[in-house]
PDB file of N, CA and C in Angstrom:
ATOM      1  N   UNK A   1      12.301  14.835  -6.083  1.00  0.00           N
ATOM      2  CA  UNK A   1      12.725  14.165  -4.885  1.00  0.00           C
ATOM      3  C   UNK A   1      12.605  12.660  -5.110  1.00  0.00           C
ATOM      4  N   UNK A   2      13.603  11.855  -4.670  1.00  0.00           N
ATOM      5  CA  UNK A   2      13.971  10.237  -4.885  1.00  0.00           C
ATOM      6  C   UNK A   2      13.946   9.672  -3.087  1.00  0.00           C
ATOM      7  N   UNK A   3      13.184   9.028  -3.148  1.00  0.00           N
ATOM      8  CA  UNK A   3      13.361   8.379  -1.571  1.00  0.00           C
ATOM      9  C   UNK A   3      14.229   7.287  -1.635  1.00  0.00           C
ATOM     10  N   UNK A   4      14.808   6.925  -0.822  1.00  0.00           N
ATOM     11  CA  UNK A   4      16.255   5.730  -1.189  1.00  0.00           C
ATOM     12  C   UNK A   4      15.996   5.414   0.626  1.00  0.00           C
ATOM     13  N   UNK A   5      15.850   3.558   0.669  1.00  0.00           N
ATOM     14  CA  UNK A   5      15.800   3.215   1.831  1.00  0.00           C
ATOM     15  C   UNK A   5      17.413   2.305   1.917  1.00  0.00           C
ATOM     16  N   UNK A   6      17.778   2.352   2.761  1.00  0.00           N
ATOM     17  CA  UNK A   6      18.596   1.364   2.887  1.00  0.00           C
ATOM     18  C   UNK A   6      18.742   1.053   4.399  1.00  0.00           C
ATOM     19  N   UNK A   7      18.812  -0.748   4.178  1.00  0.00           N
ATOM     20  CA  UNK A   7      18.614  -1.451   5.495  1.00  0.00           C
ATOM     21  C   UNK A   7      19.742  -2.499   5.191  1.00  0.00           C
ATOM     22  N   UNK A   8      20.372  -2.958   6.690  1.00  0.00           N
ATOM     23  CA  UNK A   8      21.326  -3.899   6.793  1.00  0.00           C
ATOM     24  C   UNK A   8      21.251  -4.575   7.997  1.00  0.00           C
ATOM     25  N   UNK A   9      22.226  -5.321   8.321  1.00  0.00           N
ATOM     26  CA  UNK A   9      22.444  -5.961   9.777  1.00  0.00           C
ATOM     27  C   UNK A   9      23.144  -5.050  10.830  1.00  0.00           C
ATOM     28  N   UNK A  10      24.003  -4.222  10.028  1.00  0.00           N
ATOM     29  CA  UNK A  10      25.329  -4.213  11.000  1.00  0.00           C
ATOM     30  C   UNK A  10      24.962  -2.140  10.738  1.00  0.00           C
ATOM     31  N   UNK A  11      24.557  -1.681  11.933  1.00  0.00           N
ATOM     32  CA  UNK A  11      24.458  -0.294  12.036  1.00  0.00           C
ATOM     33  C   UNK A  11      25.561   0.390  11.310  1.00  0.00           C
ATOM     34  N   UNK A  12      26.749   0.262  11.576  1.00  0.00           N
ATOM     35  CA  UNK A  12      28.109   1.486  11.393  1.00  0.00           C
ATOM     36  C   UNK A  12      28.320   0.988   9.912  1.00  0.00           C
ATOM     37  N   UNK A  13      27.786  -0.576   8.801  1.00  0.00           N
ATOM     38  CA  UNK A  13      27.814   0.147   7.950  1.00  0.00           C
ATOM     39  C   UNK A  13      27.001   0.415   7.264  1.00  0.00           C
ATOM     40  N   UNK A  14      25.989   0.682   7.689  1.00  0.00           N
ATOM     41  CA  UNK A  14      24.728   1.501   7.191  1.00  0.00           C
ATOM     42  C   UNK A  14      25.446   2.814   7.173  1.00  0.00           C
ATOM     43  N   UNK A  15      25.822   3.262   8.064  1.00  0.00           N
ATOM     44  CA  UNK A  15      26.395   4.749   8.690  1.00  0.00           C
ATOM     45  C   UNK A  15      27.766   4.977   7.237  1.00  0.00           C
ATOM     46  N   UNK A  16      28.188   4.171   7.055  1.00  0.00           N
ATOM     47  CA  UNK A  16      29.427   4.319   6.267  1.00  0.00           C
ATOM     48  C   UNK A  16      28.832   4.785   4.759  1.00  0.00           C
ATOM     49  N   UNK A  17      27.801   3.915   4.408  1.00  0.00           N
ATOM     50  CA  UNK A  17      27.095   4.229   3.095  1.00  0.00           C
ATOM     51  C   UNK A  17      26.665   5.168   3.371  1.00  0.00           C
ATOM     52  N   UNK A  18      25.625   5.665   4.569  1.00  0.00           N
ATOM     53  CA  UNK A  18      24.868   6.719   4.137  1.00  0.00           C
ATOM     54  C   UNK A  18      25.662   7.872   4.165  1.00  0.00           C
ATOM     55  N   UNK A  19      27.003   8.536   4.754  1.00  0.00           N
ATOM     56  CA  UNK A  19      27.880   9.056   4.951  1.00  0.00           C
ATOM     57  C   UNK A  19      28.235   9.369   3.305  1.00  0.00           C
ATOM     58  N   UNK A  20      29.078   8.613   3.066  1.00  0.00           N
ATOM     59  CA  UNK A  20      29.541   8.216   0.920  1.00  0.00           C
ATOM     60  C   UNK A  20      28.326   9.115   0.610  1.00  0.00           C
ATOM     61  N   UNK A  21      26.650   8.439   0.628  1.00  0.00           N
ATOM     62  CA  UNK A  21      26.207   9.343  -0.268  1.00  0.00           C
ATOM     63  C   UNK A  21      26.152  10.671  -0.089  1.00  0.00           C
ATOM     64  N   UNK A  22      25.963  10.884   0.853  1.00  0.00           N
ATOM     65  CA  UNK A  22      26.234  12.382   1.633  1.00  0.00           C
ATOM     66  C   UNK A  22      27.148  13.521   1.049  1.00  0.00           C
ATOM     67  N   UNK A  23      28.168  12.450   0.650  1.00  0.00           N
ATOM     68  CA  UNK A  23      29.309  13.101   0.142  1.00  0.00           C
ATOM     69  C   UNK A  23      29.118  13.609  -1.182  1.00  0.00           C
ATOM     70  N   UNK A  24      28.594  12.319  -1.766  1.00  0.00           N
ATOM     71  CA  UNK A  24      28.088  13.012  -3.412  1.00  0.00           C
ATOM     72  C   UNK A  24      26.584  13.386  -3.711  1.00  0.00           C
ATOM     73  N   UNK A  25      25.654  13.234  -3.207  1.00  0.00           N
ATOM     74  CA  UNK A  25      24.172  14.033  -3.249  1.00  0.00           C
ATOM     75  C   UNK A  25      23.707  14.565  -1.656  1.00  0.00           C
ATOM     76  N   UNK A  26      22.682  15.702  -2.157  1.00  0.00           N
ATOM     77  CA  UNK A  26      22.581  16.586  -1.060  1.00  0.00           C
ATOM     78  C   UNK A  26      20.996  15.756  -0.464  1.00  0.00           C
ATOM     79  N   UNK A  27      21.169  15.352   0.355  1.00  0.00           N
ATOM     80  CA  UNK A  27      20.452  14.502   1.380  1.00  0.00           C
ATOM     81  C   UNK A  27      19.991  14.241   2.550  1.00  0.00           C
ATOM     82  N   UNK A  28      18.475  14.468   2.924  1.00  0.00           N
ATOM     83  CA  UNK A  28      18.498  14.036   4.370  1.00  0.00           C
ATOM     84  C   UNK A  28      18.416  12.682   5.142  1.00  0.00           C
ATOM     85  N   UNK A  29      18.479  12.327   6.264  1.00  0.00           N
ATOM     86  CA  UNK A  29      18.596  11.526   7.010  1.00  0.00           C
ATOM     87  C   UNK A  29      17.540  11.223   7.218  1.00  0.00           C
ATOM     88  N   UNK A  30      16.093  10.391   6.933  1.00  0.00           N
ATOM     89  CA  UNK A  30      14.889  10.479   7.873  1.00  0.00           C
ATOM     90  C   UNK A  30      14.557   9.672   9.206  1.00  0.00           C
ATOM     91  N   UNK A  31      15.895   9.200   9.509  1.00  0.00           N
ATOM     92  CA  UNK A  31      16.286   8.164  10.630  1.00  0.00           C
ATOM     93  C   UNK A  31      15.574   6.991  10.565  1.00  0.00           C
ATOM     94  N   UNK A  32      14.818   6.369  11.816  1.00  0.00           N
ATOM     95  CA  UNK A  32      14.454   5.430  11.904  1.00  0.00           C
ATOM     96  C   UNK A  32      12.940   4.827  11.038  1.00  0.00           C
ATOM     97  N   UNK A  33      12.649   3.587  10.280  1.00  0.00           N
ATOM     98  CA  UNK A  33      11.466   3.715   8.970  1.00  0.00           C
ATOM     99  C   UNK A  33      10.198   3.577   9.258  1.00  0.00           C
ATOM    100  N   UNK A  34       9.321   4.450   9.100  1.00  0.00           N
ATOM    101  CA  UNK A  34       7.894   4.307   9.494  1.00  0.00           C
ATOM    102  C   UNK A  34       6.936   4.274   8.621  1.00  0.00           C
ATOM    103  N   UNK A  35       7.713   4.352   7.319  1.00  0.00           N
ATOM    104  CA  UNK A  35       6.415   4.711   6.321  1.00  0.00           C
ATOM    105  C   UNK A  35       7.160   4.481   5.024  1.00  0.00           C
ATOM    106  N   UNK A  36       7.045   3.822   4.021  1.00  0.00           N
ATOM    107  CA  UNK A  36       7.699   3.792   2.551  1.00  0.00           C
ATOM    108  C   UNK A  36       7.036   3.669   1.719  1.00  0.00           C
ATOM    109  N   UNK A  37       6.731   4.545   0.406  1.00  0.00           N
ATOM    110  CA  UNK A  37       5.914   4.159  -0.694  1.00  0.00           C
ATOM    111  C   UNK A  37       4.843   3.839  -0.081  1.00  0.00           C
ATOM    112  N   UNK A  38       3.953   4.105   0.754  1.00  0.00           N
ATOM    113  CA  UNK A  38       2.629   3.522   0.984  1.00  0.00           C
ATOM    114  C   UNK A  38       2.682   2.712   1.873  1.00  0.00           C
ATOM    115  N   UNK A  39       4.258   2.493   2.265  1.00  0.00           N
ATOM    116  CA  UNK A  39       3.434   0.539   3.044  1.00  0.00           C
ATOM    117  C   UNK A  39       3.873   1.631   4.719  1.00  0.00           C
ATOM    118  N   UNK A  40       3.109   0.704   5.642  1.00  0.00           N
ATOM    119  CA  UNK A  40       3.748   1.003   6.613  1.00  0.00           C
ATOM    120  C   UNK A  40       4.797   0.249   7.710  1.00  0.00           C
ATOM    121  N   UNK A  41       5.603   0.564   8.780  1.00  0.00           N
ATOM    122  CA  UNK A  41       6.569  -0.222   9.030  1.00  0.00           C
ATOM    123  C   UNK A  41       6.330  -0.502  11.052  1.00  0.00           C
ATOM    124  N   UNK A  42       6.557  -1.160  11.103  1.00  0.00           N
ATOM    125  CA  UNK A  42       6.200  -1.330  13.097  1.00  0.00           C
ATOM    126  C   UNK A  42       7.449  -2.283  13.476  1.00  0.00           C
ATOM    127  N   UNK A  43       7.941  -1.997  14.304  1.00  0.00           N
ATOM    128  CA  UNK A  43       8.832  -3.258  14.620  1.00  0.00           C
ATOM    129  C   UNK A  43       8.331  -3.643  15.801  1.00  0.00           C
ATOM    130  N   UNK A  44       8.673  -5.057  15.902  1.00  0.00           N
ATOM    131  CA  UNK A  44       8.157  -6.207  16.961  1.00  0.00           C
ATOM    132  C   UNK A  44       8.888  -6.790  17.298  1.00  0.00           C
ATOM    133  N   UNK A  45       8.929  -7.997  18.583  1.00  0.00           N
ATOM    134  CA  UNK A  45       9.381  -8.252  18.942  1.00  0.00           C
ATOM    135  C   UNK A  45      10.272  -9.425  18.048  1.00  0.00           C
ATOM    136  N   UNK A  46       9.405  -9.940  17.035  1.00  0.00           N
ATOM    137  CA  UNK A  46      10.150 -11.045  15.934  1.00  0.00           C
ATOM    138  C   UNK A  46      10.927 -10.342  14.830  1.00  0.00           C
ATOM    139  N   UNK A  47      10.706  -9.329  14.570  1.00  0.00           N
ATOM    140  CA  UNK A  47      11.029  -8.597  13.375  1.00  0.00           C
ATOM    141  C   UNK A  47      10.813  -7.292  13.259  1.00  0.00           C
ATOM    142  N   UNK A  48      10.199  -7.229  11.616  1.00  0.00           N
ATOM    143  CA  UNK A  48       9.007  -5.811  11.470  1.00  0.00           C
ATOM    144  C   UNK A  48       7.718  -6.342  10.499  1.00  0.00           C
ATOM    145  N   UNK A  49       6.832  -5.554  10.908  1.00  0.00           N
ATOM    146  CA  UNK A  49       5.581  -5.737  10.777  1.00  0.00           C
ATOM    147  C   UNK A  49       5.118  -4.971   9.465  1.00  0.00           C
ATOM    148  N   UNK A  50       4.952  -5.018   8.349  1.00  0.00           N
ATOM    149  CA  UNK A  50       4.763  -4.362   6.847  1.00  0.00           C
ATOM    150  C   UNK A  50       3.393  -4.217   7.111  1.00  0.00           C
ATOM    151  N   UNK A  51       2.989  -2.898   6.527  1.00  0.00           N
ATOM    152  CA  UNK A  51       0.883  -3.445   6.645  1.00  0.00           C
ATOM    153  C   UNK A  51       0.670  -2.433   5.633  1.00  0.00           C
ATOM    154  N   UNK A  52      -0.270  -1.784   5.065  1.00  0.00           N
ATOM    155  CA  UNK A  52      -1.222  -0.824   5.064  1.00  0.00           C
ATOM    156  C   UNK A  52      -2.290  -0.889   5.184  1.00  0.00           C
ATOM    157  N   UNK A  53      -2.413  -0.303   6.316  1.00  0.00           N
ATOM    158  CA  UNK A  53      -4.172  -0.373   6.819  1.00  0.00           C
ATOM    159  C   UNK A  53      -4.606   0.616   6.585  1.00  0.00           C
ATOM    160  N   UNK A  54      -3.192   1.736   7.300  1.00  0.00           N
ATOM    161  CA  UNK A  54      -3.824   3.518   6.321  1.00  0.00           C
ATOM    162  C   UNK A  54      -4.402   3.319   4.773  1.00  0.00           C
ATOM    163  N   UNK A  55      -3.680   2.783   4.010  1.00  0.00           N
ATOM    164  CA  UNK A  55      -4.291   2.969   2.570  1.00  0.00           C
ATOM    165  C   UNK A  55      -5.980   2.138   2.065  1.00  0.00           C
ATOM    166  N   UNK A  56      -5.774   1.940   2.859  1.00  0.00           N
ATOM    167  CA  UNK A  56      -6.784   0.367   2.969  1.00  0.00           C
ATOM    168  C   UNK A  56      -8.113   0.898   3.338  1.00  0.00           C
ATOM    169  N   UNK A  57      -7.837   1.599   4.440  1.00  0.00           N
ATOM    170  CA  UNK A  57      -8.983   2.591   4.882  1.00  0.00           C
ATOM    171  C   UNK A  57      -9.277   3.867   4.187  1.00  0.00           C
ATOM    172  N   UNK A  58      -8.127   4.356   3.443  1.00  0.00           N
ATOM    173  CA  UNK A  58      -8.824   5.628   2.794  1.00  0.00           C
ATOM    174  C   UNK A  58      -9.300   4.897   1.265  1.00  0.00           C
ATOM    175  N   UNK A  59      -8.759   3.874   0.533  1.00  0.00           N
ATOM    176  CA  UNK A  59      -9.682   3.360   0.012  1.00  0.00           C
ATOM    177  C   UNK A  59     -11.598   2.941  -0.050  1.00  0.00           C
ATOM    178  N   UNK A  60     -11.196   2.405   1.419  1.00  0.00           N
ATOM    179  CA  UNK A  60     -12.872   2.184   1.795  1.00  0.00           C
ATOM    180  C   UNK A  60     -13.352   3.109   1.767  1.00  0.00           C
ATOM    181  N   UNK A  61     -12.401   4.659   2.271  1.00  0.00           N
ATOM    182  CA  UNK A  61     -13.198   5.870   2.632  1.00  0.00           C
ATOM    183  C   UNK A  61     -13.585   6.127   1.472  1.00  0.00           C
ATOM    184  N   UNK A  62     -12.754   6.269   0.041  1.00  0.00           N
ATOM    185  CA  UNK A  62     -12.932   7.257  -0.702  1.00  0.00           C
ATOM    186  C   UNK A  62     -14.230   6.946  -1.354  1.00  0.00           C
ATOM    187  N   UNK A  63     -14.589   5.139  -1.573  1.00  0.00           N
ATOM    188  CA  UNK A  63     -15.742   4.817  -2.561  1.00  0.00           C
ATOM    189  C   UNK A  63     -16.767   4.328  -1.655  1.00  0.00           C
ATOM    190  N   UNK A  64     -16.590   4.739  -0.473  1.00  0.00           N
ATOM    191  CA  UNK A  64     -18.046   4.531   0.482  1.00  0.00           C
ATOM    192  C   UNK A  64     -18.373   3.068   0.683  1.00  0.00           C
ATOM    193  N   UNK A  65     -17.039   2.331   1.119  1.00  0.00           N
ATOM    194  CA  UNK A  65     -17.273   1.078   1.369  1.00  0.00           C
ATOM    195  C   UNK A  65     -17.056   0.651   2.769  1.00  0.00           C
ATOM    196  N   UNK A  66     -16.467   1.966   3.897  1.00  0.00           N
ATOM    197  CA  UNK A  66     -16.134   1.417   4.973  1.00  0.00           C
ATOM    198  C   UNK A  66     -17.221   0.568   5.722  1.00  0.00           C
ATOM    199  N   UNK A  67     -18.382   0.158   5.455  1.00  0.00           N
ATOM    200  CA  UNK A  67     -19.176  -0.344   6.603  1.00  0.00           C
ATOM    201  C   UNK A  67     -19.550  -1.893   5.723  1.00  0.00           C
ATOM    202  N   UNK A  68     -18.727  -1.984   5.023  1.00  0.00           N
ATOM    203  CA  UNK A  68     -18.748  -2.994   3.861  1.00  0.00           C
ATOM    204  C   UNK A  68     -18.110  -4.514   5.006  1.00  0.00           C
ATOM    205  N   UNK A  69     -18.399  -5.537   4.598  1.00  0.00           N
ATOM    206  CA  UNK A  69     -18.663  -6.765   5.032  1.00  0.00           C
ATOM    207  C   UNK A  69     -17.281  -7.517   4.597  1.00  0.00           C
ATOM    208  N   UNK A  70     -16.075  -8.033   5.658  1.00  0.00           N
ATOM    209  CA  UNK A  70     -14.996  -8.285   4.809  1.00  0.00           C
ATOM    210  C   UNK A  70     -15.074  -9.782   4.396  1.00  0.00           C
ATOM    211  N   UNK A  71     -13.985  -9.904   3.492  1.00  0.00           N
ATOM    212  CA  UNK A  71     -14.133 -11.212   2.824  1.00  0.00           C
ATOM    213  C   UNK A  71     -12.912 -12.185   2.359  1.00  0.00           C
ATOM    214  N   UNK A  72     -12.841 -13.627   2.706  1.00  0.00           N
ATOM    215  CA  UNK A  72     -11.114 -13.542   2.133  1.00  0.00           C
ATOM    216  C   UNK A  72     -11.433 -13.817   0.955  1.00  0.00           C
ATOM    217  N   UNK A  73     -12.395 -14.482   0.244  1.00  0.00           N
ATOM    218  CA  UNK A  73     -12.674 -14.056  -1.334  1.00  0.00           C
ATOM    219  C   UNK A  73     -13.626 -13.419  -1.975  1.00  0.00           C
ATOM    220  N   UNK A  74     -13.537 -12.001  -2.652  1.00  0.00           N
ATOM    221  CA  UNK A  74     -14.259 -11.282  -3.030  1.00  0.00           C
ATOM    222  C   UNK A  74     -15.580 -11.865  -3.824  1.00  0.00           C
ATOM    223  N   UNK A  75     -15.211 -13.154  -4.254  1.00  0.00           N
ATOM    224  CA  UNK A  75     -16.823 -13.958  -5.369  1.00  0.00           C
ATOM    225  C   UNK A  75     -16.618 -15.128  -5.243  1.00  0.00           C
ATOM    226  N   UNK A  76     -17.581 -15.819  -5.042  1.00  0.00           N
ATOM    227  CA  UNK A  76     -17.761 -17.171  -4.603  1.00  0.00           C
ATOM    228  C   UNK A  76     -17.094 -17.940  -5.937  1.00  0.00           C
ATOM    229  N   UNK A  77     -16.897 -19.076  -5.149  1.00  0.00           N
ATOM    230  CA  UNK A  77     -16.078 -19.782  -5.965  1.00  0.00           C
ATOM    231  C   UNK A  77     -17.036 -20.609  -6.701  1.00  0.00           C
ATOM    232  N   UNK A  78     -16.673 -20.365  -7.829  1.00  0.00           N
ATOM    233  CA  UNK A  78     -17.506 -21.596  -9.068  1.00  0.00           C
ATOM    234  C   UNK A  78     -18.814 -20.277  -9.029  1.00  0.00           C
ATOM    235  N   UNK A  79     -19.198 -19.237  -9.191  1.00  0.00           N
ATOM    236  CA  UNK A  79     -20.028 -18.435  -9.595  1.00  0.00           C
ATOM    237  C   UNK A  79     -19.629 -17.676 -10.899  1.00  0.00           C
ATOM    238  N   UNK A  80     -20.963 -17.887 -11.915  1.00  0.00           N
ATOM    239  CA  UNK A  80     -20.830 -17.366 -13.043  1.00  0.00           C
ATOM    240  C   UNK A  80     -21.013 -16.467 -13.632  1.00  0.00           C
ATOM    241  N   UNK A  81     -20.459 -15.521 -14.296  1.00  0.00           N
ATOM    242  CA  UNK A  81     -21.059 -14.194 -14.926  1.00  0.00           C
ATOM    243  C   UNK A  81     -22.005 -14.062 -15.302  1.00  0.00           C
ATOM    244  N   UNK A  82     -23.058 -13.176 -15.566  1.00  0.00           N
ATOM    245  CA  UNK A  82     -23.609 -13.219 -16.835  1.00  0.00           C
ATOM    246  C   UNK A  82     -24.017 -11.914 -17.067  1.00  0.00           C
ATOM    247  N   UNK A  83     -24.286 -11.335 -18.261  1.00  0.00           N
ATOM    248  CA  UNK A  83     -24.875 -10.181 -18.781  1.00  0.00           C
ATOM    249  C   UNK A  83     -26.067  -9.625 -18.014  1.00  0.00           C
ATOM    250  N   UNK A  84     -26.354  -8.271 -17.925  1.00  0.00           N
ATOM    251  CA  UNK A  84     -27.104  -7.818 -16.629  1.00  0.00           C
ATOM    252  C   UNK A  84     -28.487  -8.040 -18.268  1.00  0.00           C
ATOM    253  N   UNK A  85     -29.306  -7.417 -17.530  1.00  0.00           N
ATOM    254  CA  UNK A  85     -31.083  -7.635 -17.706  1.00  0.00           C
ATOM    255  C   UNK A  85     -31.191  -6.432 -18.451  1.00  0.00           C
ATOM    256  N   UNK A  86     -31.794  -5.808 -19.645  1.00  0.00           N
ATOM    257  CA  UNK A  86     -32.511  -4.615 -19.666  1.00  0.00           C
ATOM    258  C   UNK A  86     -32.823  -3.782 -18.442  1.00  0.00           C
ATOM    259  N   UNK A  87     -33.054  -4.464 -17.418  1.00  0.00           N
ATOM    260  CA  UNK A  87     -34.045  -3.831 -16.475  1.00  0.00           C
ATOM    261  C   UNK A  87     -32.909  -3.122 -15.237  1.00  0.00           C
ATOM    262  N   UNK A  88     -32.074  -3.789 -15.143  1.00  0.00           N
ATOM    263  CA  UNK A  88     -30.635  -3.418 -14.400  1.00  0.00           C
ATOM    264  C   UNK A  88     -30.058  -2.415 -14.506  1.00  0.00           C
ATOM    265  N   UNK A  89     -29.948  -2.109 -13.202  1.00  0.00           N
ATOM    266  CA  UNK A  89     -28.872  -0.337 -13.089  1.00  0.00           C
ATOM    267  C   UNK A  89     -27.821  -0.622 -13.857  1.00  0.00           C
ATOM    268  N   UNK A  90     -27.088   0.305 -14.749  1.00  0.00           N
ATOM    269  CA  UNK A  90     -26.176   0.488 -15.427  1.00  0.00           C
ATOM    270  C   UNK A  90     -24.921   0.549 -14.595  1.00  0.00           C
ATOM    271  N   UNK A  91     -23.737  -0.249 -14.423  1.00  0.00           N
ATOM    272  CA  UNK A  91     -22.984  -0.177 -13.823  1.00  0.00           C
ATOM    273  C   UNK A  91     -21.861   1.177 -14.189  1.00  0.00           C
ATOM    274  N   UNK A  92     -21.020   2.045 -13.189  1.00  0.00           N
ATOM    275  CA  UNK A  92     -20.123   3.121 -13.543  1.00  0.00           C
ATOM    276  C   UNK A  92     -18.880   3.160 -13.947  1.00  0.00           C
ATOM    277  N   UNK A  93     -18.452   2.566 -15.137  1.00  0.00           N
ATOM    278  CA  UNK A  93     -17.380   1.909 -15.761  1.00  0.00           C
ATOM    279  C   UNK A  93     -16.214   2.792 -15.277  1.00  0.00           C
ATOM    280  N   UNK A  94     -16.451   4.271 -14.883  1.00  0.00           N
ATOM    281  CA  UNK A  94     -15.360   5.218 -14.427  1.00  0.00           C
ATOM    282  C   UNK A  94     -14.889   5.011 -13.291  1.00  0.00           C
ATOM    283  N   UNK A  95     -15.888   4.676 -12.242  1.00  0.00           N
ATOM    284  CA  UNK A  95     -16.044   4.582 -10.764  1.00  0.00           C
ATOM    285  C   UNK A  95     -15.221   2.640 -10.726  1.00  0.00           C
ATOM    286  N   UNK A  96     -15.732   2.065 -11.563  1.00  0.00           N
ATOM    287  CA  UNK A  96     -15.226   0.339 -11.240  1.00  0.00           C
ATOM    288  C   UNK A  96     -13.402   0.757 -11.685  1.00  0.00           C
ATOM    289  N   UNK A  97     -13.513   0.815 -13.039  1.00  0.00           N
ATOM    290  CA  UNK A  97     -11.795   1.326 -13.384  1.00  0.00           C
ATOM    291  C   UNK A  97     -11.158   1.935 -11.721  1.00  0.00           C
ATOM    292  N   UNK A  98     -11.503   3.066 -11.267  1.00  0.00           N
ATOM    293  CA  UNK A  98     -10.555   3.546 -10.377  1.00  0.00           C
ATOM    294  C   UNK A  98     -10.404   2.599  -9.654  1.00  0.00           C
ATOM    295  N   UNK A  99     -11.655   1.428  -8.743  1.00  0.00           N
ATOM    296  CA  UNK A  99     -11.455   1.205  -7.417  1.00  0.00           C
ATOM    297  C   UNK A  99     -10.453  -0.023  -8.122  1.00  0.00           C
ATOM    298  N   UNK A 100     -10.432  -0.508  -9.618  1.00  0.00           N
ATOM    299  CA  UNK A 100      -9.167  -1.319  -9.845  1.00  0.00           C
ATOM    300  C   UNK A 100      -7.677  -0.671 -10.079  1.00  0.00           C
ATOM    301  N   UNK A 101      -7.870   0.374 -10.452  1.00  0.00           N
ATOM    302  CA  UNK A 101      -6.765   1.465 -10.393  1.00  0.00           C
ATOM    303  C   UNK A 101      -5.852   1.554  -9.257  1.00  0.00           C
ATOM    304  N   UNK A 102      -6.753   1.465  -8.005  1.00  0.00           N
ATOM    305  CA  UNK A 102      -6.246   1.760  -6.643  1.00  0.00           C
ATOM    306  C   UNK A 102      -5.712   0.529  -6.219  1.00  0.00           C
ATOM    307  N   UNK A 103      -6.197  -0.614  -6.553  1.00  0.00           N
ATOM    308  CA  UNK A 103      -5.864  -1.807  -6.021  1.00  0.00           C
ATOM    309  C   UNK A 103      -4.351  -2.460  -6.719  1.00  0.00           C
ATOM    310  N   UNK A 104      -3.961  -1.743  -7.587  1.00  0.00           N
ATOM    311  CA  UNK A 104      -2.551  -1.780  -8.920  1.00  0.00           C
ATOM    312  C   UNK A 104      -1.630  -1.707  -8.229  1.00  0.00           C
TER     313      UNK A 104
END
C-alpha cells in the first residue's frame, strides 16, 4: 500500500486528478486530511495547523520520559563533555541509539 496526498487551490481540479487516477490504479478516497506519515493535520482559521504531539507523546511514553522537564535546548550552551568516572553507571548504548532512532 502507497499513500499519495494531493492538495490544491481549486476543489474540481483536485476532483479531475483524483478521478484520472482512479481510472488507472485501484484506489480509495480517504477524503478530507487528518493524519499523514506521522504528522498530524487541523485546519484553522489562518490555514492548517501541522503538529505531532501524538508521536511526541508516545515517544515520552515509550522511554519513560513523560514527567520529564521541557526544554528549548536539550544542553546548555558552552557545556563540555567529558568521559564518565570509573565509578559511573554505565550508560545503555541500545536504549540511547533508539531514542536517536526515533527522533530521525
Amino acid at each position: 500500500m502507497d499513500d499519495l496526498l494531493i492538495i490544491g487551490y481549486y476543489n474540481e481540479e483536485i476532483e479531475k486528478i483524483n478521478a484520472r487516477l482512479k481510472m488507472e490504479f485501484k484506489m480509495t478516497d480517504l477524503g478530507t486530511l487528518s493524519h499523514f506519515l506521522g504528522i498530524e493535520f487541523a485546519k484553522i482559521n489562518s490555514g492548517i495547523l501541522m503538529h505531532q504531539k501524538r508521536y511526541i507523546n508516545e515517544v515520552l511514553n515509550r522511554f519513560g520520559m513523560l514527567d520529564c522537564n521541557p526544554a528549548a535546548t536539550p544542553l546548555e550552551v558552552g557545556n563540555t563533555l567529558s568521559k564518565c568516572r570509573l565509578d559511573d553507571e554505565a550508560t545503555d548504548s541500545t536504549l540511547y541509539r533508539q531514542m536517536v532512532g526515533t527522533l530521525r
